[in-house]
N, C-alpha and C. Protein backbone atom coordinates (compact mmCIF):
# COMPACT_ATOMS: atom_id res chain seq x y z
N UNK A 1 0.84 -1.21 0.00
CA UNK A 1 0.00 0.00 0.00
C UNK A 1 0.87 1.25 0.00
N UNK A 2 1.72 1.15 0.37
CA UNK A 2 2.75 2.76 0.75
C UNK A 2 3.64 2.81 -0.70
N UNK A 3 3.71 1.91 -1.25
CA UNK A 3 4.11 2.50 -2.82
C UNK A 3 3.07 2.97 -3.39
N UNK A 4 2.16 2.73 -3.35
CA UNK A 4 0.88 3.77 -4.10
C UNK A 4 0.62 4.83 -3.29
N UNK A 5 1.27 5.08 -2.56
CA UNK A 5 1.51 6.36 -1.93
C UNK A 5 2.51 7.37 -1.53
N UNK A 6 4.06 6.75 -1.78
CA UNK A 6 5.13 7.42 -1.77
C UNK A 6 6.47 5.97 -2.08
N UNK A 7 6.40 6.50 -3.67
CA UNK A 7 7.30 5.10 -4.05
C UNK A 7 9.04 5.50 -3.49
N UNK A 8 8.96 6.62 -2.93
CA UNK A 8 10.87 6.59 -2.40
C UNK A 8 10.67 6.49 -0.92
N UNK A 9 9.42 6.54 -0.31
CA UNK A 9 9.11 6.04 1.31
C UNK A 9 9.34 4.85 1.15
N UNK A 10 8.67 4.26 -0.20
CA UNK A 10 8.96 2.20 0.50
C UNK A 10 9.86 2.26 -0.28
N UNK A 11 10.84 2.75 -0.76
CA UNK A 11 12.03 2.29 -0.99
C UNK A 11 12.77 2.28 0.51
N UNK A 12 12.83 3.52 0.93
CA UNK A 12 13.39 3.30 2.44
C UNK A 12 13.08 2.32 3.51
N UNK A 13 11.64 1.81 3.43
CA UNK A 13 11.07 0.84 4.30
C UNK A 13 11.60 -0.13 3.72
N UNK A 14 11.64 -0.76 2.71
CA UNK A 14 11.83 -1.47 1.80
C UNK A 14 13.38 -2.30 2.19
N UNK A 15 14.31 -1.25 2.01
CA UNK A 15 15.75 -0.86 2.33
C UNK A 15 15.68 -1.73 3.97
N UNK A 16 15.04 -0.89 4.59
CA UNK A 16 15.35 -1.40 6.13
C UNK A 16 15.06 -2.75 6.52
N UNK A 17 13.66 -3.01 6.02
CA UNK A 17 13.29 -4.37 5.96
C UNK A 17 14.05 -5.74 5.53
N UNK A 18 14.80 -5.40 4.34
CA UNK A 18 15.57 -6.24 3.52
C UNK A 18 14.55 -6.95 2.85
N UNK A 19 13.84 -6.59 2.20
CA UNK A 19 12.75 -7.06 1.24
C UNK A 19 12.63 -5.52 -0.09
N UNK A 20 12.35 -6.39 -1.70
CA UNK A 20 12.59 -5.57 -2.43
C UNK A 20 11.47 -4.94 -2.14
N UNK A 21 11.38 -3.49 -3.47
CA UNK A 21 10.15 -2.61 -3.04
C UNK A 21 9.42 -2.89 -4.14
N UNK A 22 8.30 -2.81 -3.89
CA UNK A 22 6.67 -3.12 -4.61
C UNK A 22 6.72 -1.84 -5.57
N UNK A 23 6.49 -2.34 -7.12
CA UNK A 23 6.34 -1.13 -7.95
C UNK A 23 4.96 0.15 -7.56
N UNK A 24 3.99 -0.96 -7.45
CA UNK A 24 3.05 0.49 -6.90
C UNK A 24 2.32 1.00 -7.85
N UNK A 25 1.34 1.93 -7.67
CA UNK A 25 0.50 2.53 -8.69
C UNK A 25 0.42 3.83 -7.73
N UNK A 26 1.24 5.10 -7.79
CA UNK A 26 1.21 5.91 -6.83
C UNK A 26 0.28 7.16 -7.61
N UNK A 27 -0.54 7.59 -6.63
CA UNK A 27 -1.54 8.97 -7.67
C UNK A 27 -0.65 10.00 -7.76
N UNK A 28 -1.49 11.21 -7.96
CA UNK A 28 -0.63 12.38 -8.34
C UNK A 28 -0.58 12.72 -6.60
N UNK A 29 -0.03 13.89 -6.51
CA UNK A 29 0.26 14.59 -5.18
C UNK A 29 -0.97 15.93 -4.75
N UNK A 30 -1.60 15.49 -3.74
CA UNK A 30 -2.68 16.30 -3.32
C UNK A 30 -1.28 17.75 -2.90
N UNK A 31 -2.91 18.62 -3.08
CA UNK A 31 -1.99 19.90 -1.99
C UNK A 31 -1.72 20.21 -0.73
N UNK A 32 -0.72 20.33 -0.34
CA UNK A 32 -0.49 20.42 1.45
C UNK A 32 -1.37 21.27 2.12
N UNK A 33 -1.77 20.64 2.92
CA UNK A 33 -2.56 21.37 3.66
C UNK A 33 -1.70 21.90 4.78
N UNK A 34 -1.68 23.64 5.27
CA UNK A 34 -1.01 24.43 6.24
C UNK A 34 -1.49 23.91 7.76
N UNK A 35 -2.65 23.76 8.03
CA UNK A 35 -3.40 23.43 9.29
C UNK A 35 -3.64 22.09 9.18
N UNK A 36 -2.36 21.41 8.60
CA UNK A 36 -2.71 19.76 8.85
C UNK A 36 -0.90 19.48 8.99
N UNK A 37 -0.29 20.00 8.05
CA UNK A 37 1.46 19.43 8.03
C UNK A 37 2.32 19.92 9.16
N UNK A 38 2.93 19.25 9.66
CA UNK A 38 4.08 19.09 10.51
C UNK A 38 5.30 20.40 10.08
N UNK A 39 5.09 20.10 9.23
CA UNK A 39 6.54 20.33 8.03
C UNK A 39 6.06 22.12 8.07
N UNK A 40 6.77 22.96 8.64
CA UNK A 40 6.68 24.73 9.06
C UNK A 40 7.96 24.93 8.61
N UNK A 41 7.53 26.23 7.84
CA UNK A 41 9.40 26.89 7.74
C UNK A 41 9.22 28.06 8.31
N UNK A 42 8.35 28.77 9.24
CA UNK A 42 8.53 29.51 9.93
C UNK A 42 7.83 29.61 11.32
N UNK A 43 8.52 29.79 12.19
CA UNK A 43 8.60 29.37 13.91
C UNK A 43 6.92 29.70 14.23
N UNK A 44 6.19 28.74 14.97
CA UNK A 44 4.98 29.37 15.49
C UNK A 44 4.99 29.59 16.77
N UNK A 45 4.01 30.06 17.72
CA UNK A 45 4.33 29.44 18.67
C UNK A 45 4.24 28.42 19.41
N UNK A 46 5.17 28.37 20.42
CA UNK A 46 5.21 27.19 21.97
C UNK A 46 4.48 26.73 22.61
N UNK A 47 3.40 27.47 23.27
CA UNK A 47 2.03 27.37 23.78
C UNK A 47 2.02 25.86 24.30
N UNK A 48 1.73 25.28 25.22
CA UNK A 48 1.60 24.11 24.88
C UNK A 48 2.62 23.18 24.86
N UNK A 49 3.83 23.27 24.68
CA UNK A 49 4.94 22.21 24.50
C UNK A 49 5.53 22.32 25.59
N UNK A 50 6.20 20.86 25.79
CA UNK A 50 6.83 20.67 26.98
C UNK A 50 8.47 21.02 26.84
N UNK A 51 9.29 21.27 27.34
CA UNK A 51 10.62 21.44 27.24
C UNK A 51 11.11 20.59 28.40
N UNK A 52 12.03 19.22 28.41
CA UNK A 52 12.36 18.79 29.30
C UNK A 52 14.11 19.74 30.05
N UNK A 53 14.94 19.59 30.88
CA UNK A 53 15.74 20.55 31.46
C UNK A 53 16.29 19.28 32.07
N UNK A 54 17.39 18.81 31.48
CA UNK A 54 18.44 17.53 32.16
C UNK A 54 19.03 18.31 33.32
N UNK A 55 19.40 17.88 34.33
CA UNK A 55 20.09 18.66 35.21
C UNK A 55 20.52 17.32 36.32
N UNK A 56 21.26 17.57 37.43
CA UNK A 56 21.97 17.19 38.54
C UNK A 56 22.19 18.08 40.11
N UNK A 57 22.43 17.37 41.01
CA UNK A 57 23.20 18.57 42.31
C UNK A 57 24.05 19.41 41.61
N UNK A 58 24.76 19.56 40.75
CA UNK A 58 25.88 20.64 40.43
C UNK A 58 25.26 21.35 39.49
N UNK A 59 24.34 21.34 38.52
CA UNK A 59 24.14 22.08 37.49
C UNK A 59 22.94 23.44 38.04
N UNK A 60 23.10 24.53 37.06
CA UNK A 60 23.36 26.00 37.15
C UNK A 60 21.69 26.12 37.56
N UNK A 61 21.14 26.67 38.93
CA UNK A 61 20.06 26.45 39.21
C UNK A 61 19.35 28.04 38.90
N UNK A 62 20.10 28.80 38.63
CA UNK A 62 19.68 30.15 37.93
C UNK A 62 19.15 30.28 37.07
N UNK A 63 20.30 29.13 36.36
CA UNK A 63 19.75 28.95 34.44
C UNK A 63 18.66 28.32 34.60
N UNK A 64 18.37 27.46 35.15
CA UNK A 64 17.15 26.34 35.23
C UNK A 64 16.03 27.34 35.45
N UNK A 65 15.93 28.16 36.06
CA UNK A 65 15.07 29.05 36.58
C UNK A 65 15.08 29.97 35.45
N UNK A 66 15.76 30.83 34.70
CA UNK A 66 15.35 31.64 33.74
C UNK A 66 14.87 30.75 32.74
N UNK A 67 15.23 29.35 32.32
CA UNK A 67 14.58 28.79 31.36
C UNK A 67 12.72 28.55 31.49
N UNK A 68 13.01 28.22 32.33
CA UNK A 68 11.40 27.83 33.32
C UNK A 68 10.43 29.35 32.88
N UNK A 69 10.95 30.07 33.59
CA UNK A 69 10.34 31.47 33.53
C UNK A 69 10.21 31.88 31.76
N UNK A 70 11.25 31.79 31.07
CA UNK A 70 11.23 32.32 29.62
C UNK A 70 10.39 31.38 28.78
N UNK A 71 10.21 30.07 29.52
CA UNK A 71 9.07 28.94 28.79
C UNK A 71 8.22 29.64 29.08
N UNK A 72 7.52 29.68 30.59
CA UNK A 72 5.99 29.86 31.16
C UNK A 72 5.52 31.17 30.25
N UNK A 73 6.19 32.24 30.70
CA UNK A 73 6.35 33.36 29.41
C UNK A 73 5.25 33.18 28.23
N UNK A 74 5.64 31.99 27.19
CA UNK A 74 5.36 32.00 26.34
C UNK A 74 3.67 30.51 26.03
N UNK A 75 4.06 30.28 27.62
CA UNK A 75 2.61 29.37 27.40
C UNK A 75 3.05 27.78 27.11
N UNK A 76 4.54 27.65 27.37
CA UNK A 76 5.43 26.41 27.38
C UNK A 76 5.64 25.90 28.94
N UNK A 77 5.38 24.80 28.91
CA UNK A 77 6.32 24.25 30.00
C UNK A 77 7.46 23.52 30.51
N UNK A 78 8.44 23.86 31.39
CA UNK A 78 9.93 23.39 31.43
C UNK A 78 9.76 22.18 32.89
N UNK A 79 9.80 20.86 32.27
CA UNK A 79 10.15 20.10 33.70
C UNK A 79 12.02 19.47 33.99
N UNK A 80 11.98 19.57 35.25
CA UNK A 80 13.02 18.91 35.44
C UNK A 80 13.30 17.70 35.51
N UNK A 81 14.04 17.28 34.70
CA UNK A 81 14.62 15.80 34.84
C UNK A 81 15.89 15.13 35.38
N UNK A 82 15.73 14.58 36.56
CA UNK A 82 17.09 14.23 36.93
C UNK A 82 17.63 12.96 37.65
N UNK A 83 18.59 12.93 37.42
CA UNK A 83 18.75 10.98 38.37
C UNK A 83 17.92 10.49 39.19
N UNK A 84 17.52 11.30 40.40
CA UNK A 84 16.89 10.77 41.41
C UNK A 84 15.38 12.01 41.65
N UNK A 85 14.49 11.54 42.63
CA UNK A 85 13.29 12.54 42.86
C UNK A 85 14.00 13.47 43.63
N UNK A 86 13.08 14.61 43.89
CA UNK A 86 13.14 15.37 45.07
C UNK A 86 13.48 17.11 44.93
N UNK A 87 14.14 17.45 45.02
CA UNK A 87 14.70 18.72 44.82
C UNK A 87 16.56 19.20 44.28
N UNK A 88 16.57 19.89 43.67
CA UNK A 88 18.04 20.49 43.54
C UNK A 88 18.47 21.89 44.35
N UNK A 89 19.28 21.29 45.08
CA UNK A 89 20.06 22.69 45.87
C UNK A 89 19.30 22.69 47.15
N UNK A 90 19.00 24.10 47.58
CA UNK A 90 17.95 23.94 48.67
C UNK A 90 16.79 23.70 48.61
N UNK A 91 16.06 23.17 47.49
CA UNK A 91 14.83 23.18 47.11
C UNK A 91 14.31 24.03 46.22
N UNK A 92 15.43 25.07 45.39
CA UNK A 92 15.00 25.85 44.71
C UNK A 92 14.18 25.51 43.57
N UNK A 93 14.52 24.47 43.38
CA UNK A 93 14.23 23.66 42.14
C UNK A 93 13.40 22.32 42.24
N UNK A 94 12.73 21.94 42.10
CA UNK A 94 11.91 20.90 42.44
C UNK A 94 11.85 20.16 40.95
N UNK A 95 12.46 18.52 41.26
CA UNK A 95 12.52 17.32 40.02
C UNK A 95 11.46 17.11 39.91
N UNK A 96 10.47 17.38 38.59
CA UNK A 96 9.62 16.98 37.85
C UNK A 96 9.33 15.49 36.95
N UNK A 97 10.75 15.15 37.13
CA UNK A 97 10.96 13.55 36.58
C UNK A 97 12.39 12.99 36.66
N UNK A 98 12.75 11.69 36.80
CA UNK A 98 13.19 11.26 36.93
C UNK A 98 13.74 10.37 35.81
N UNK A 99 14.95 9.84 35.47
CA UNK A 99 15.37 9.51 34.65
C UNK A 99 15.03 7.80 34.56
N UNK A 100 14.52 7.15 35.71
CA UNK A 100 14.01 5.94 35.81
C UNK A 100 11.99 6.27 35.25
N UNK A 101 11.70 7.46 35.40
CA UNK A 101 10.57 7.48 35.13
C UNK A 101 10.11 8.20 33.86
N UNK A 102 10.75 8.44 33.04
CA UNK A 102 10.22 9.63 31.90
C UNK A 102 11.33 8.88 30.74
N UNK A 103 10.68 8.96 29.45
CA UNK A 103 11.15 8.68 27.80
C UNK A 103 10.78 10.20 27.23
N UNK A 104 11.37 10.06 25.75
CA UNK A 104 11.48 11.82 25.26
C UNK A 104 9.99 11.85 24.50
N UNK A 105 8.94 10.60 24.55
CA UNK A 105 7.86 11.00 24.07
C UNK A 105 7.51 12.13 24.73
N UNK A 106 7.51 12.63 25.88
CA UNK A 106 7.18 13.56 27.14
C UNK A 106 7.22 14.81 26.44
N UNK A 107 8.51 14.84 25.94
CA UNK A 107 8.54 16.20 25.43
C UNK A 107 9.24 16.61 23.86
N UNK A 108 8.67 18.15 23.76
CA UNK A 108 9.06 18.45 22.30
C UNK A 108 10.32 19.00 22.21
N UNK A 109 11.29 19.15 23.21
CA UNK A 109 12.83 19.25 23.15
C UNK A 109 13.16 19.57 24.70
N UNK A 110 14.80 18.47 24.58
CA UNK A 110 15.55 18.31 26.10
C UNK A 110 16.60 19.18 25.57
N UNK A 111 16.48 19.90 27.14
CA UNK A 111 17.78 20.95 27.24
C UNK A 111 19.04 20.29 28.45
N UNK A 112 20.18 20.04 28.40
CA UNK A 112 21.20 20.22 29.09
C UNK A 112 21.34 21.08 29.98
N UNK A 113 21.58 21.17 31.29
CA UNK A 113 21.60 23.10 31.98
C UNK A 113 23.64 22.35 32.45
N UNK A 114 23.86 23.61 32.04
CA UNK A 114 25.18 23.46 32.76
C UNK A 114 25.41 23.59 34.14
N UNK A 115 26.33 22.60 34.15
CA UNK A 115 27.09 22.10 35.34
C UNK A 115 26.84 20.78 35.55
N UNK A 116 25.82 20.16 34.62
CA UNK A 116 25.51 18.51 34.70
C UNK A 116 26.58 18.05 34.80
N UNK A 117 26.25 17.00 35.20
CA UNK A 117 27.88 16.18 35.14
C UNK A 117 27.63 15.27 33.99
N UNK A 118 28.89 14.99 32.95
CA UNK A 118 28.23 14.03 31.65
C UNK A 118 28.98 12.21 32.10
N UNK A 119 27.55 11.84 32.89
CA UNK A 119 27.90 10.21 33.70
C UNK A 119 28.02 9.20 33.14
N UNK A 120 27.29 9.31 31.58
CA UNK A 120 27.39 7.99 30.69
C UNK A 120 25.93 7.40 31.21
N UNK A 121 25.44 7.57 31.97
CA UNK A 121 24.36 6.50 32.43
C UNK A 121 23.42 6.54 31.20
N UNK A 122 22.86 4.82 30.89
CA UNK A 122 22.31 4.63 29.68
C UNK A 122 21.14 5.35 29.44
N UNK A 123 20.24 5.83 30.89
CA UNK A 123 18.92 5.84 30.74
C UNK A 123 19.42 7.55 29.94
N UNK A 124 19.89 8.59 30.41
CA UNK A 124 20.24 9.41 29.76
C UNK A 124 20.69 9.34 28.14
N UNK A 125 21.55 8.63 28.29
CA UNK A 125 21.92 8.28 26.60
C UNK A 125 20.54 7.98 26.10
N UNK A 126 19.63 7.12 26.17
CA UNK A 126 18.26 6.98 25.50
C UNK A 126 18.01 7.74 25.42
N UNK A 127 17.37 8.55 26.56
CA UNK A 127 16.69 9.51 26.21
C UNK A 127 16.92 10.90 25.60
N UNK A 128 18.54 11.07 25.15
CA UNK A 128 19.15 11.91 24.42
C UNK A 128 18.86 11.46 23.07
N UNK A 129 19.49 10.38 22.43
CA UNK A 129 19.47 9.60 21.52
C UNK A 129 18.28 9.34 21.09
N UNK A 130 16.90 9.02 21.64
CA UNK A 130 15.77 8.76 21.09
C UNK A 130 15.05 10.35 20.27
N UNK A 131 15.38 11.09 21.25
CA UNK A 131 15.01 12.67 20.88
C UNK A 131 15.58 12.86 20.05
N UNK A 132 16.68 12.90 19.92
CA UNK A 132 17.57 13.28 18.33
C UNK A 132 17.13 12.04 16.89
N UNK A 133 16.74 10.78 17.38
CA UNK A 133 16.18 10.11 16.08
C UNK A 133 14.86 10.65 16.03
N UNK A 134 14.57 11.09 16.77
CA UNK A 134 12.43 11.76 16.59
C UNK A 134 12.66 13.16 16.03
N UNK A 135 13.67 13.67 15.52
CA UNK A 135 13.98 14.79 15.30
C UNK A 135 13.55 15.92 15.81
N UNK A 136 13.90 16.16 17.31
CA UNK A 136 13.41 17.02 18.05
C UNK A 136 14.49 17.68 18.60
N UNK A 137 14.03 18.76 19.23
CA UNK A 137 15.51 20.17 19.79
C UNK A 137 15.97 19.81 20.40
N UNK A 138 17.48 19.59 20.74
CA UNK A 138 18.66 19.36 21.71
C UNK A 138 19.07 20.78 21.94
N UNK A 139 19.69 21.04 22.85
CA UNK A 139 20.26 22.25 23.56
C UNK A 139 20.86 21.65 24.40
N UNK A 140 22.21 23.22 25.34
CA UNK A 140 22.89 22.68 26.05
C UNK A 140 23.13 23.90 26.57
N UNK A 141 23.49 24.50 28.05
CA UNK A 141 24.23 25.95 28.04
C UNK A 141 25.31 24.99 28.85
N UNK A 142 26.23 26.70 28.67
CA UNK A 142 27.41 25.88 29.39
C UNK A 142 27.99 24.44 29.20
N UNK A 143 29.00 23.99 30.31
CA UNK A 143 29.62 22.85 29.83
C UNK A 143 28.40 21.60 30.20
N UNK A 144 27.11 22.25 29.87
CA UNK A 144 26.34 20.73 29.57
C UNK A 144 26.37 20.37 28.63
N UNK A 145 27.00 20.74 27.15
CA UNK A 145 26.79 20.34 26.17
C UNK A 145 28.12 19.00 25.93
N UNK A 146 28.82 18.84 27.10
CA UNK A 146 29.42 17.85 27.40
C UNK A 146 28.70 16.04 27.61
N UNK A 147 27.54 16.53 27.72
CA UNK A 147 26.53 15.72 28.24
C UNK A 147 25.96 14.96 27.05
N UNK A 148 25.87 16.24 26.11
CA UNK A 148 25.18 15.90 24.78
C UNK A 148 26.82 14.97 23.92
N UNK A 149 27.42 15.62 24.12
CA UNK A 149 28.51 14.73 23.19
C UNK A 149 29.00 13.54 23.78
N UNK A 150 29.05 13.36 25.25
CA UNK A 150 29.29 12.11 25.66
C UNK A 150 27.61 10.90 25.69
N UNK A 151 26.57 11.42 25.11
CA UNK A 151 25.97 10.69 24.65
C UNK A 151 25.83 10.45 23.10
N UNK A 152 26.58 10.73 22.25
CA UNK A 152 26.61 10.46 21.24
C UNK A 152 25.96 11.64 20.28
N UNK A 153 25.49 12.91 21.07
CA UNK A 153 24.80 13.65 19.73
C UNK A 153 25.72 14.73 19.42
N UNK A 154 26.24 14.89 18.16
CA UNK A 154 27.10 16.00 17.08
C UNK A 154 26.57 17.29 17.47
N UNK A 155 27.15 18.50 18.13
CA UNK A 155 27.34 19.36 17.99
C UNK A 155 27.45 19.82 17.01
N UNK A 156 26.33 21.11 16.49
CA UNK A 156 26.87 21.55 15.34
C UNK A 156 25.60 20.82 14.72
N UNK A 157 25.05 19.61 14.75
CA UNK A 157 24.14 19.02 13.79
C UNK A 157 22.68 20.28 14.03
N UNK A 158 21.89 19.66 12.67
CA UNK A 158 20.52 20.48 12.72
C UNK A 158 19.68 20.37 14.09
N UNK A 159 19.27 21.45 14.18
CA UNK A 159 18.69 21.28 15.82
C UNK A 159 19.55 20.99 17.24
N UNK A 160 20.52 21.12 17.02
CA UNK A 160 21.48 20.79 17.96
C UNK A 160 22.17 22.30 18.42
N UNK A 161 21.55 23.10 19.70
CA UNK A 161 21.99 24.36 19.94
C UNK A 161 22.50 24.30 21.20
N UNK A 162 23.53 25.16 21.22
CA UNK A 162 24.78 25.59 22.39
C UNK A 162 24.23 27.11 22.76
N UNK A 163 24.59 27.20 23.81
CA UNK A 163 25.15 28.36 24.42
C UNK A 163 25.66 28.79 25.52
N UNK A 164 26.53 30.19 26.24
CA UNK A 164 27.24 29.84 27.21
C UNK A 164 26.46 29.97 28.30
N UNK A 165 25.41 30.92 28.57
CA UNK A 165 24.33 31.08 29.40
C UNK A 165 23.23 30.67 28.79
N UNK A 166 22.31 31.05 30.03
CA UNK A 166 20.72 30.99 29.65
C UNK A 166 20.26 32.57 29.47
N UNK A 167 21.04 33.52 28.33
CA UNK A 167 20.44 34.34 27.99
C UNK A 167 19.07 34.35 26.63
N UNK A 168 18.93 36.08 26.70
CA UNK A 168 17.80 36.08 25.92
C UNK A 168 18.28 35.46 24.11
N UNK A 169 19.40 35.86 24.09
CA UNK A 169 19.72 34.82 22.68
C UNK A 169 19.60 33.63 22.66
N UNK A 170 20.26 32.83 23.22
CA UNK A 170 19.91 31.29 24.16
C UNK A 170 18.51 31.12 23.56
N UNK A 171 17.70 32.07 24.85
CA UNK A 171 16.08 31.05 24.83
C UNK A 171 15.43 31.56 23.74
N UNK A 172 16.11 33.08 23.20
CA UNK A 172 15.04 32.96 21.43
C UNK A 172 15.79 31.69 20.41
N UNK A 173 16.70 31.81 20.35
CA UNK A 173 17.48 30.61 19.67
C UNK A 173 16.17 28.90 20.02
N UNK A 174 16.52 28.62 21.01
CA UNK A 174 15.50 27.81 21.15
C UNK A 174 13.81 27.92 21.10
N UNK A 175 13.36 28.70 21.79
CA UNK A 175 12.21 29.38 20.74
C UNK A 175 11.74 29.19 20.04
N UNK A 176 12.92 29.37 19.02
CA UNK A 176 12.33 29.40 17.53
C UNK A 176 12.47 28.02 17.00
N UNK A 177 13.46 27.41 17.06
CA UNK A 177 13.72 26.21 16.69
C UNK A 177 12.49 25.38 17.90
N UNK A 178 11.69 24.97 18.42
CA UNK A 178 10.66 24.76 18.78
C UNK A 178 9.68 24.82 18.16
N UNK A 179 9.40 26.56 17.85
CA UNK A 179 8.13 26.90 17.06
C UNK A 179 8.28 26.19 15.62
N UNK A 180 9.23 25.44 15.33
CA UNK A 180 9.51 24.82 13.99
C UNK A 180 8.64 23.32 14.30
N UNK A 181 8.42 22.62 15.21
CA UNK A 181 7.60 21.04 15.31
C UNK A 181 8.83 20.65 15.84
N UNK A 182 9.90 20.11 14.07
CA UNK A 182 10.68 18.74 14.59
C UNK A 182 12.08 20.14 13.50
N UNK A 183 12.89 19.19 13.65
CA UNK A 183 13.89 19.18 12.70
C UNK A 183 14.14 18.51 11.56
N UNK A 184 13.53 18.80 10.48
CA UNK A 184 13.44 17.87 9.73
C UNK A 184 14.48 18.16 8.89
N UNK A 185 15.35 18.84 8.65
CA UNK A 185 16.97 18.89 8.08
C UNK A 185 17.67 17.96 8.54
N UNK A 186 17.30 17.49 9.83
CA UNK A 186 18.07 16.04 10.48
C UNK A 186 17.69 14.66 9.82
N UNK A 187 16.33 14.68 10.29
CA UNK A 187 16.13 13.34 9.24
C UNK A 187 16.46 13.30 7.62
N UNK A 188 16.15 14.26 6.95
CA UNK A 188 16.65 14.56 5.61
C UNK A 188 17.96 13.91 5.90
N UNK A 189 19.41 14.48 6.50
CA UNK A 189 20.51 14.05 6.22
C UNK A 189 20.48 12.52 6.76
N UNK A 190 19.87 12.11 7.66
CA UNK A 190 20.43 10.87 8.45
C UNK A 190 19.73 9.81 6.76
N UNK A 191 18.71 9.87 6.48
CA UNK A 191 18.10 9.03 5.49
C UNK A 191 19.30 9.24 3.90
N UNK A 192 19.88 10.35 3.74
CA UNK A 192 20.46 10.77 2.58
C UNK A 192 21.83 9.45 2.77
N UNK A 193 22.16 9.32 4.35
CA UNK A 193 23.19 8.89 4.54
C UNK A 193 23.00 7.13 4.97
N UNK A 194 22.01 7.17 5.07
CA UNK A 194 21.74 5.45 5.12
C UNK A 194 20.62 4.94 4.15
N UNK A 195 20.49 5.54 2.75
CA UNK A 195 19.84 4.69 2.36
C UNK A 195 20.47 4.62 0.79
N UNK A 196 20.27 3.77 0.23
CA UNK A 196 20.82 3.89 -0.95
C UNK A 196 20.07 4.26 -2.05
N UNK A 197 20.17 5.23 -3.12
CA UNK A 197 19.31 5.67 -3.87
C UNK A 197 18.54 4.96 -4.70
N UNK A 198 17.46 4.80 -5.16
CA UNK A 198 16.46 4.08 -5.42
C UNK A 198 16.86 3.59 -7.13
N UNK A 199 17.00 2.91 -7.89
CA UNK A 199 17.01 2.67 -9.50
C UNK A 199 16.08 2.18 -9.44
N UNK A 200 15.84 1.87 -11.18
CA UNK A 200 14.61 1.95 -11.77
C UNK A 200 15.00 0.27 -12.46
């Protein structure tokens, strides 16, 4: 059925499966609908989306707090996620989830706050790694973006943003790349690079 509906989609399914692809009888191409596609090239808003905030005892509980505040702002919400329940620091900060309890379905992009410590622990790597194959926003301030590279995600890739604080460049930077859905310049390259081009 999905070759009569996008004959270079089941080539890729096709590809992964290890089964050839079905020629298909594919129609012409309806018109995109604006208030139905995923696919935005310019930022809407946040309203509504969750922003998860990786953090630890050492990481920057200021930043955590202007992020929080520059979400709510906009009608977004920022939870904390961190090894264990309870609070960070004196309680300034209160853990919203736990890394034994939360996957990145939760949310529409995880931020790093600096001063994390980058531990290797797997449940983190997933849930870094799953977000970046769902093509969703990575961020990092400060040396959390240590966090992001010792789990395996490229600096520098699409959707993949740094900065040294949690200033107002910072959270419009993320922002906007939010108000976008997903990253779909990411999946574009990751598929360009694992699949082999289709012949006839």
């Amino acid at each position: 059925m999905l070759a009569n509906v996008d004959t270079g989609l089941c080539a890729q399914v096709a590809v992964g499966l290890g089964l050839p692809a079905p020629e298909g009888s594919p129609v012409a191409d309806a018109a995109l609908s604006p208030a139905l596609s995923q696919v935005v090239t310019e930022p809407g808003p946040i309203a509504g989306r969750k922003i998860g905030i990786i953090a630890d005892a050492g990481s920057d509980l200021a930043g955590i707090g202007k992020l929080r505040a520059a979400a709510a702002k906009l009608g977004a919400t920022a939870l904390v996620i961190a090894p264990v329940g309870g609070v960070l620091g004196s309680g300034a900060e209160v853990i919203d989830r736990t890394l034994l309890t939360t996957r990145s379905v939760e949310f529409d992009a995880l931020v790093v706050a600096g001063g994390t410590t980058p531990t290797g622990d797997i449940r983190l790597t997933l849930l870094l790694q799953e977000a970046f194959r769902h093509c969703k926003v990575l961020a990092a301030w400060g040396d959390g973006a240590k966090v992001l590279e010792v789990a395996g995600i490229p600096a520098g890739d699409p959707g993949v943003l740094t900065g040294a604080t949690v200033a107002k460049a910072f959270t419009d930077q993320l922002t906007a790349a939010v108000g976008l859905h997903r990253v779909w310049d990411r999946a574009t390259a990751v598929m360009a690079s694992a699949v082999p081009p289709v012949t006839s």
